[in-house]
Structure formats: structure tokens, C-alpha cells
Protein backbone atom coordinates (compact mmCIF):
# COMPACT_ATOMS: atom_id res chain seq x y z
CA UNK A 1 -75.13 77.12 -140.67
CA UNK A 2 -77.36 75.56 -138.36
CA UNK A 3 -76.17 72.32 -136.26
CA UNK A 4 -77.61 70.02 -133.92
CA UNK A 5 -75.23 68.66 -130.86
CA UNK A 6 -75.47 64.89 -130.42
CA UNK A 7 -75.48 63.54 -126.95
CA UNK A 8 -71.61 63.35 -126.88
CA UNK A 9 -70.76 66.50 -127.95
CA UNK A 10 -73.56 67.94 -125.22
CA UNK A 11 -71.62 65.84 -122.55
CA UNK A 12 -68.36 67.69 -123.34
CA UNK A 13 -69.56 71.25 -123.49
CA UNK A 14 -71.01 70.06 -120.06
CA UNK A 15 -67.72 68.87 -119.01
CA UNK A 16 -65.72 71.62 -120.13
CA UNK A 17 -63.98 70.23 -122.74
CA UNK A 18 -62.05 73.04 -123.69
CA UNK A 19 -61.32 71.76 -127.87
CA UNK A 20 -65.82 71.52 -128.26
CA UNK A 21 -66.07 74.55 -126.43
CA UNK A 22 -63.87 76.52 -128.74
CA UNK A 23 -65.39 75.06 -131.76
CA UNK A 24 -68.86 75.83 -130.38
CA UNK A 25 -67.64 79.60 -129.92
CA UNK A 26 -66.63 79.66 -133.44
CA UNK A 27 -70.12 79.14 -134.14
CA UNK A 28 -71.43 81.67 -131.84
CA UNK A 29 -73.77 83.31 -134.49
CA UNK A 30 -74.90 79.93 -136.14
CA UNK A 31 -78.13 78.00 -134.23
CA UNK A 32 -77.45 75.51 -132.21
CA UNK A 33 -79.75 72.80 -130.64
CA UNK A 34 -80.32 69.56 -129.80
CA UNK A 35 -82.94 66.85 -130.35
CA UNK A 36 -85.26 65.97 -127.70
CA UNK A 37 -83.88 62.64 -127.84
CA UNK A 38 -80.86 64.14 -127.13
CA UNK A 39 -82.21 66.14 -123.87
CA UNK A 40 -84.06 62.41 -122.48
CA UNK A 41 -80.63 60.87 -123.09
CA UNK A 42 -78.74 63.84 -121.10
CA UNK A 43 -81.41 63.91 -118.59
CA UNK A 44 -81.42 60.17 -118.39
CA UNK A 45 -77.62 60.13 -117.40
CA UNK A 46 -77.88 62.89 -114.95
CA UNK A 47 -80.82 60.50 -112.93
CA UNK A 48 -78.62 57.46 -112.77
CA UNK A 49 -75.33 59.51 -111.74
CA UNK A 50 -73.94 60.10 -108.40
CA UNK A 51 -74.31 63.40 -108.26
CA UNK A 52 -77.73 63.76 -109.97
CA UNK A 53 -79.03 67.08 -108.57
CA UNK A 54 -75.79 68.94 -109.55
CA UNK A 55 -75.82 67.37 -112.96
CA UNK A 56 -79.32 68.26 -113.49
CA UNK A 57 -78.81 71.84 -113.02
CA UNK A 58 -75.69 71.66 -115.28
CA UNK A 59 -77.66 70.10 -118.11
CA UNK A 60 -80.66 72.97 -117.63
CA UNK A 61 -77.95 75.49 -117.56
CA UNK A 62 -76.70 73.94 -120.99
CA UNK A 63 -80.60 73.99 -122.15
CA UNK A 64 -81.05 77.86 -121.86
CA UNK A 65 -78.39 78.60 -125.04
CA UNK A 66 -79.89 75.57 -127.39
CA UNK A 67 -82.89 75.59 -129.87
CA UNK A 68 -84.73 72.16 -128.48
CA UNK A 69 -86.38 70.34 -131.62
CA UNK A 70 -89.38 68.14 -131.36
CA UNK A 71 -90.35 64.64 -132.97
CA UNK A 72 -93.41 65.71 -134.94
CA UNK A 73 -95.49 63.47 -138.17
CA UNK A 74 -92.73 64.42 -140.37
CA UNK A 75 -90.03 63.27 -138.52
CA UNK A 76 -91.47 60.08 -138.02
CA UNK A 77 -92.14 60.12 -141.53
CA UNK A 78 -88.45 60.34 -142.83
CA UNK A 79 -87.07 57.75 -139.75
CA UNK A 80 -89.03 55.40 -141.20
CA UNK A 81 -87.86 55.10 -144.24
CA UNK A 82 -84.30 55.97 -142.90
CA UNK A 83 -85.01 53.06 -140.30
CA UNK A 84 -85.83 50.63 -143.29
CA UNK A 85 -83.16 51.64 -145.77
CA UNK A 86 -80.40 50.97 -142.52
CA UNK A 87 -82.03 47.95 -141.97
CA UNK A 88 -82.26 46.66 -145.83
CA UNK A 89 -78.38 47.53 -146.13
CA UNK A 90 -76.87 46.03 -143.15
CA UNK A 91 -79.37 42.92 -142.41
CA UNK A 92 -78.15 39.41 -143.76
CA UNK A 93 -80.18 38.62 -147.14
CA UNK A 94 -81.15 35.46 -146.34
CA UNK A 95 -84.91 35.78 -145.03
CA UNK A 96 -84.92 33.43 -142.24
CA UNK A 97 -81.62 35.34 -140.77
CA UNK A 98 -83.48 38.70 -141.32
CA UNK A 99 -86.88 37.62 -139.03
CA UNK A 100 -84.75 37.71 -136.31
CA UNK A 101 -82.40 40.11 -137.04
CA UNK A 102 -83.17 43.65 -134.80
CA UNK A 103 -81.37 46.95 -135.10
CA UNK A 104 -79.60 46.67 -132.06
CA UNK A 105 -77.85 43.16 -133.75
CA UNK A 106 -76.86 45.61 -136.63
CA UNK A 107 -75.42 48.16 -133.91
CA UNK A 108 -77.67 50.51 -134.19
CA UNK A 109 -80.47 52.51 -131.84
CA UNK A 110 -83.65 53.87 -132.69
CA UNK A 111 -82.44 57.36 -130.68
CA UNK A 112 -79.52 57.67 -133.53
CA UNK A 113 -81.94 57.19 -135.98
CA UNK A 114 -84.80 59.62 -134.66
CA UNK A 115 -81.49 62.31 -134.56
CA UNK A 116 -80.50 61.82 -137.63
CA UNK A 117 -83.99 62.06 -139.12
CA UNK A 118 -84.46 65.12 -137.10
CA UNK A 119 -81.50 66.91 -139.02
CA UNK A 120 -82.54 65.83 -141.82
CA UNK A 121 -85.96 67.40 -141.35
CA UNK A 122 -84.72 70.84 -140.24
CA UNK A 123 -81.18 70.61 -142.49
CA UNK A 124 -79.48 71.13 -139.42
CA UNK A 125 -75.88 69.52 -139.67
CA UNK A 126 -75.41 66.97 -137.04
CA UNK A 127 -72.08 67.10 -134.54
CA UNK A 128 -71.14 63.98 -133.13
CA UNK A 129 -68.34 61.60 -132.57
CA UNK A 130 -70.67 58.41 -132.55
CA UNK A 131 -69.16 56.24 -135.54
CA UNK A 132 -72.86 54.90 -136.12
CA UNK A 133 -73.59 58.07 -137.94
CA UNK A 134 -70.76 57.46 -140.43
CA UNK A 135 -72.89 54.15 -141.06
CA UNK A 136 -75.93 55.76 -141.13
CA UNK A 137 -74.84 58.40 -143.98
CA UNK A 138 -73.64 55.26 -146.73
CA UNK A 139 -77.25 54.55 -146.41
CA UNK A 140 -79.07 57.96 -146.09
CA UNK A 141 -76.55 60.65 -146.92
CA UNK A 142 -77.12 63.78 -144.04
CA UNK A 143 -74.70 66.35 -143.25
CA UNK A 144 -72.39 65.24 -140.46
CA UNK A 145 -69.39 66.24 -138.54
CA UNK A 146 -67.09 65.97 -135.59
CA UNK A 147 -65.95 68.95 -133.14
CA UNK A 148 -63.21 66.56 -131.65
């Protein structure tokens, strides 16, 4: 089975968090990779850190035994209409309330969104702890799952 790392789960392997390490070497013959959202979110942390040279090479280091997926037409295609279906759920009904209402007042970010569309788009299932997700699937059902 194929699986896609959210940023969380990344940050542990990173870490050395010895419970998503053993999970991930469970899956030792199944492909693993990460969105390039994923990567600009890991590589944004590293920049703003104390230690950002050390962290970079850590997160490189990580890079070399993931598959890296792109955003191409198709996945723009499918968070679209993932984008619209969150929003139609979770915005107030009232149309005045929804002209002002954004994603981020729902809880939600575009990045989770472009993930999720991304394993949608390559049936990858996605591995994170971010509770979002769980929102996210009662709208647009996507396989999903924790390593913690």
C-alpha cells in the first residue's frame, strides 16, 4: 500500500520518534512520500529554527528515502471541488455570514487541502495526526490514518 507522510509524521521520523519509526519499518516495502506541500512546510520550519543549517540537512537526509509528489492540473482539479464541498459543509447557511466567512474561520488551510487532494489523486493513503483530516474525510471520504 502506498502512503503519503503528512508534515507531522515527517517531523517525528526526523526526531526519532521511535513508535513512527517502527511503524514506518513495517512498511519498508510499501512507497512512501510526501507532498511538496509537505517538503515547503518542513523546509519552512527548518529556516525559522535555531539551528537551521543542521535541520536542513536532516530534512534532505529524510528526502533521499521518499517519493516527492507534485501539484499538477489534476490536482488542482480535485482540491477544488474538495475546497468547495469543505467549505459548503462547514460555512454558516446564512449568505451574508458566508461572504465573509474564509477557510481559515472554518479551521482549515489550503496546504491540508492540496495534501489531501494529492492522495486522493495518486490513492496514496495519507498518515497524519492532524484532526483536520478527520473533518476533511465527512466531507470527501480519502483513506486516512495515524502512526501514533
Amino acid at each position: 500500500m502506498p502512503y503519503l507522510l503528512d508534515t507531522n509524521h515527517c517531523s517525528y521520523i526526523i526526531n526519532g520518534n521511535s513508535q513512527v519509526i517502527n511503524a514506518l519499518n513495517d512498511h519498508v516495502n510499501d512507497v512512501i512520500g510526501i507532498s511538496i506541500i509537505t517538503y515547503a512546510e518542513l523546509l519552512y520550519m527548518t529556516n525559522k529554527s535555531l539551528k537551521a543549517v543542521q535541520n536542513r540537512i536532516a530534512v534532505e537526509a529524510f528526502l533521499t528515502n521518499v517519493d516527492l509528489y507534485f501539484i499538477d492540473e489534476e490536482t488542482a482539479i480535485i482540491y477544488s471541488g474538495i475546497k468547495a464541498s469543505v467549505f459548503n459543509q462547514f460555512a454558516p447557511k446564512d449568505k451574508n455570514k458566508r461572504r465573509h466567512t474564509s477557510m481559515s474561520h472554518l479551521g482549515f488551510t489550503d496546504h491540508d487541502l492540496w495534501i489531501v487532494a494529492t492522495a486522493i489523486q495518486h490513492e496514496l493513503t495519507l498518515v497524519s495526526t492532524d484532526s483536520d483530516f478527520k473533518r476533511i474525510n465527512q466531507v470527501q471520504p480519502f483513506s486516512w490514518e495515524s502512526w501514533m
